[in-house]
Protein backbone atom coordinates (compact mmCIF):
# COMPACT_ATOMS: atom_id res chain seq x y z
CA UNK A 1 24.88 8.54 2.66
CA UNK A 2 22.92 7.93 6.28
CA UNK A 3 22.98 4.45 7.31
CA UNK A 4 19.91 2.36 5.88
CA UNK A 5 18.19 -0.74 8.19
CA UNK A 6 17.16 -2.38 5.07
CA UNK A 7 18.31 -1.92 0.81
CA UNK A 8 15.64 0.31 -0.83
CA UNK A 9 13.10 -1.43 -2.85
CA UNK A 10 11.06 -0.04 -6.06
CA UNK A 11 8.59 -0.16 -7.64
CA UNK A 12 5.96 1.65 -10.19
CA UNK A 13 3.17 1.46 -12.67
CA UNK A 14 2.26 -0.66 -15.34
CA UNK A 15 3.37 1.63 -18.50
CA UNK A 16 6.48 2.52 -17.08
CA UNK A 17 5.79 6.00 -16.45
CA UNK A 18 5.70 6.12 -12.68
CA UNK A 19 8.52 4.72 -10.73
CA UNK A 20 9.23 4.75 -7.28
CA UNK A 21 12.36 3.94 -4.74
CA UNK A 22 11.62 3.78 -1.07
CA UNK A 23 14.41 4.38 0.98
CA UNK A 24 14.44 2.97 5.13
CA UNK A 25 16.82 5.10 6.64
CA UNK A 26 18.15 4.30 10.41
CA UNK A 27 15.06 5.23 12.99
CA UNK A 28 11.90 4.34 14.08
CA UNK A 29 10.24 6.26 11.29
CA UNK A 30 11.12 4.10 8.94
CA UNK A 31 12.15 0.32 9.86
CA UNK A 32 12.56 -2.86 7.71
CA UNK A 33 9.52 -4.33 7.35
CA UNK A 34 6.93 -1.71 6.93
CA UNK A 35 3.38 -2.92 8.17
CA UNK A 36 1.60 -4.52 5.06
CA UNK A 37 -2.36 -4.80 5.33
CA UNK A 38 -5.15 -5.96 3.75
CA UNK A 39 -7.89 -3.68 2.39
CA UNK A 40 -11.68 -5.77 1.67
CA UNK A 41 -13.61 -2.27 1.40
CA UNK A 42 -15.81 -1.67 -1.77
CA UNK A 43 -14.05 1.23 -2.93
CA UNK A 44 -10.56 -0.74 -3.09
CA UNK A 45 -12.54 -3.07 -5.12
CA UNK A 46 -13.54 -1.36 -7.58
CA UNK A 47 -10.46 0.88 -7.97
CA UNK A 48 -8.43 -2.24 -8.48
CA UNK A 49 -10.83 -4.82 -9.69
CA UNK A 50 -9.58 -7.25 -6.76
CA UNK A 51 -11.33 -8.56 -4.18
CA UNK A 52 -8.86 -7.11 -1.86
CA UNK A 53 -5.82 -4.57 -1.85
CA UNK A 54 -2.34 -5.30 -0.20
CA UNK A 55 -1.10 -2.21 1.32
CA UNK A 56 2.00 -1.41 3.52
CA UNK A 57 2.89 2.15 5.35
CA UNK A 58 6.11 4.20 5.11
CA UNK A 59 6.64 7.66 5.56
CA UNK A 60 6.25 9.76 2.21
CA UNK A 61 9.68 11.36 2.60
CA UNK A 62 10.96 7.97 2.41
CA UNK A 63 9.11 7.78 -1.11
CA UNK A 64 11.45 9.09 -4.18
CA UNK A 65 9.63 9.39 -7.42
CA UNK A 66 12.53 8.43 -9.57
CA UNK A 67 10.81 9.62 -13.22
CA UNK A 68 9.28 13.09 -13.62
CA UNK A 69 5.89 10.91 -13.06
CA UNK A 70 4.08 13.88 -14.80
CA UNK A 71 0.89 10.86 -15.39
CA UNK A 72 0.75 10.54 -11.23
CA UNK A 73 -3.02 11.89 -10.42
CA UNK A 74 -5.38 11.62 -7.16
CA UNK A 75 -8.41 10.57 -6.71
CA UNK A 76 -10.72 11.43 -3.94
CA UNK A 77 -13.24 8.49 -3.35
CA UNK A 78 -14.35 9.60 -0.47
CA UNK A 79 -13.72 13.10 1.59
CA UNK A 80 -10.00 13.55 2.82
CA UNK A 81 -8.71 9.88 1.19
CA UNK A 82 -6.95 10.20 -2.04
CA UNK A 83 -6.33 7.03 -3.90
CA UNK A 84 -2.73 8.17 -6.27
CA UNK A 85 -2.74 6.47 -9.85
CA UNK A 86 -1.21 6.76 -13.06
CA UNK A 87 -3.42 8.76 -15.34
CA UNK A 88 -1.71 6.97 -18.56
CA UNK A 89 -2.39 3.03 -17.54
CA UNK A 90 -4.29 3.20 -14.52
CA UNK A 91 -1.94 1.58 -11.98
CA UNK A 92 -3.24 1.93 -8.40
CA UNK A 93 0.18 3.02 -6.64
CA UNK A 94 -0.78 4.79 -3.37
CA UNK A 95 -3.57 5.80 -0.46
CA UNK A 96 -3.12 8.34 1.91
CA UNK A 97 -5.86 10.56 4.22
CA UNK A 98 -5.65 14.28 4.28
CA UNK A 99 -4.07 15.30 7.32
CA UNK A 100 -1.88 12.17 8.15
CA UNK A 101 1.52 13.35 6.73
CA UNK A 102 3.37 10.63 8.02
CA UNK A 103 1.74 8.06 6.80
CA UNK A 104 0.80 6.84 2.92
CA UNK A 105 -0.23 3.25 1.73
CA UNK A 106 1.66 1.94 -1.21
CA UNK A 107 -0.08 -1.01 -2.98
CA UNK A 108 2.40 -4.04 -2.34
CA UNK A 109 1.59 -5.65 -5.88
CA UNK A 110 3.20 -2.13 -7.57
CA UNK A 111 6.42 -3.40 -6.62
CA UNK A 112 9.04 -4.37 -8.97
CA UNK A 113 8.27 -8.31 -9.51
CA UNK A 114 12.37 -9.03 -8.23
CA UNK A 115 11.31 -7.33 -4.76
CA UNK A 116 8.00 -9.25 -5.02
CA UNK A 117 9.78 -12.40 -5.39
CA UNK A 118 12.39 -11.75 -2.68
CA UNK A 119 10.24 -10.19 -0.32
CA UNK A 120 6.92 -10.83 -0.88
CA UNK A 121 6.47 -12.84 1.56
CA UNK A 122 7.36 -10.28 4.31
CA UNK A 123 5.31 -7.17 2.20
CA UNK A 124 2.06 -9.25 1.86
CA UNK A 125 1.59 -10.56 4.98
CA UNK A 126 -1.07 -8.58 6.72
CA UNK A 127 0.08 -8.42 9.78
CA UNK A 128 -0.94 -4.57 10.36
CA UNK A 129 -4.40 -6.30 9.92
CA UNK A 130 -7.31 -6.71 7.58
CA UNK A 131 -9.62 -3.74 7.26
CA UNK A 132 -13.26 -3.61 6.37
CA UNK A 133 -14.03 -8.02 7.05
CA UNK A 134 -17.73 -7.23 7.21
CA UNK A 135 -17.34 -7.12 3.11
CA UNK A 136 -15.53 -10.95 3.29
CA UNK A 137 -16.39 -13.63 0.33
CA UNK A 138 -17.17 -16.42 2.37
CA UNK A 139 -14.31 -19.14 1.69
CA UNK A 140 -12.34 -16.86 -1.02
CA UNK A 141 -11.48 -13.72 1.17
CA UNK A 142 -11.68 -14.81 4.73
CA UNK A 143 -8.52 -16.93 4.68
CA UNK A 144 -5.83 -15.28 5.47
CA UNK A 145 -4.77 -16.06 8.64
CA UNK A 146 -2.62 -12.79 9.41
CA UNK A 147 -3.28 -9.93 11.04
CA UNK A 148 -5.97 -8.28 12.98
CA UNK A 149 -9.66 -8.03 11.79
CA UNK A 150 -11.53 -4.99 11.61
CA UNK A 151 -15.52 -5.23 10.69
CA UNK A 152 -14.31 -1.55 8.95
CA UNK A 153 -11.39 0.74 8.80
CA UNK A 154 -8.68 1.37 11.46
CA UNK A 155 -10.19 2.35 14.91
CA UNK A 156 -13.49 0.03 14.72
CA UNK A 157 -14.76 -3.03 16.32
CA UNK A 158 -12.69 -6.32 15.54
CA UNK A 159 -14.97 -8.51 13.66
């Protein structure tokens, strides 16, 4: 076995039918933490029913799917961003754009609840910034302190 920076954590749907294991072997590619973020757009809302998403990068190949996960399904909300889910329960698990294969968004509140309450404090944090602020509940949304703020999604004006 290569030598890990961190202990994999896991993680999966509601049902039980998708689980996950993410891996953070030695390299840049893959260090302990990966960058959690905050998602206010209208789309995460109404995927999750939230008023915002926590996300966090990795690398995919980090990523094992550790059942069969034959109830894992995408979604494309919008063209070349597919939102992953199980089709049996509806768990949001994961967010990627077409093209980026480095990069996927796992939702931080589909990890196991021990990883949540050792780590969540590190995985929830957004401190790889809060994405799409224009769409901010006044007094409800707006305060967390962390991170960055984007009016919309990575590359825009701060807001």
């Amino acid at each position: 076995m290569s030598e890990e920076t961190h202990a994999p954590i896991t993680g999966g749907c509601l049902c039980g039918a998708i689980h996950y294991k993410i891996s953070f072997p030695a390299g840049p590619e893959s260090e302990w933490p990966p960058v959690p973020h905050i998602c206010h757009c209208t789309q995460c809302r109404k995927n999750t029913g939230s008023l915002m998403v926590h996300f966090f990068t990795i690398e995919p190949k980090t990523v094992t799917w550790s059942s069969p996960a034959p109830t894992f399904r995408e979604y494309s909300a919008s063209p070349g961003c597919f939102r992953g889910f199980c089709d049996k329960c509806g768990t949001l698990l994961t967010w990627r754009r077409e093209g980026s294969l480095n990069e996927i968004e796992i939702t931080t509140g589909s990890l196991d609840e021990s990883v949540l309450e050792e780590f969540g404090d590190i995985l929830a944090k957004p401190v790889g910034g809060q994405y799409w602020c224009r769409n901010f509940i006044k007094g409800l949304t707006d305060v967390v302190p962390e991170g960055d703020r984007y009016a919309e999604g990575p590359g825009s004006a701060k807001c």
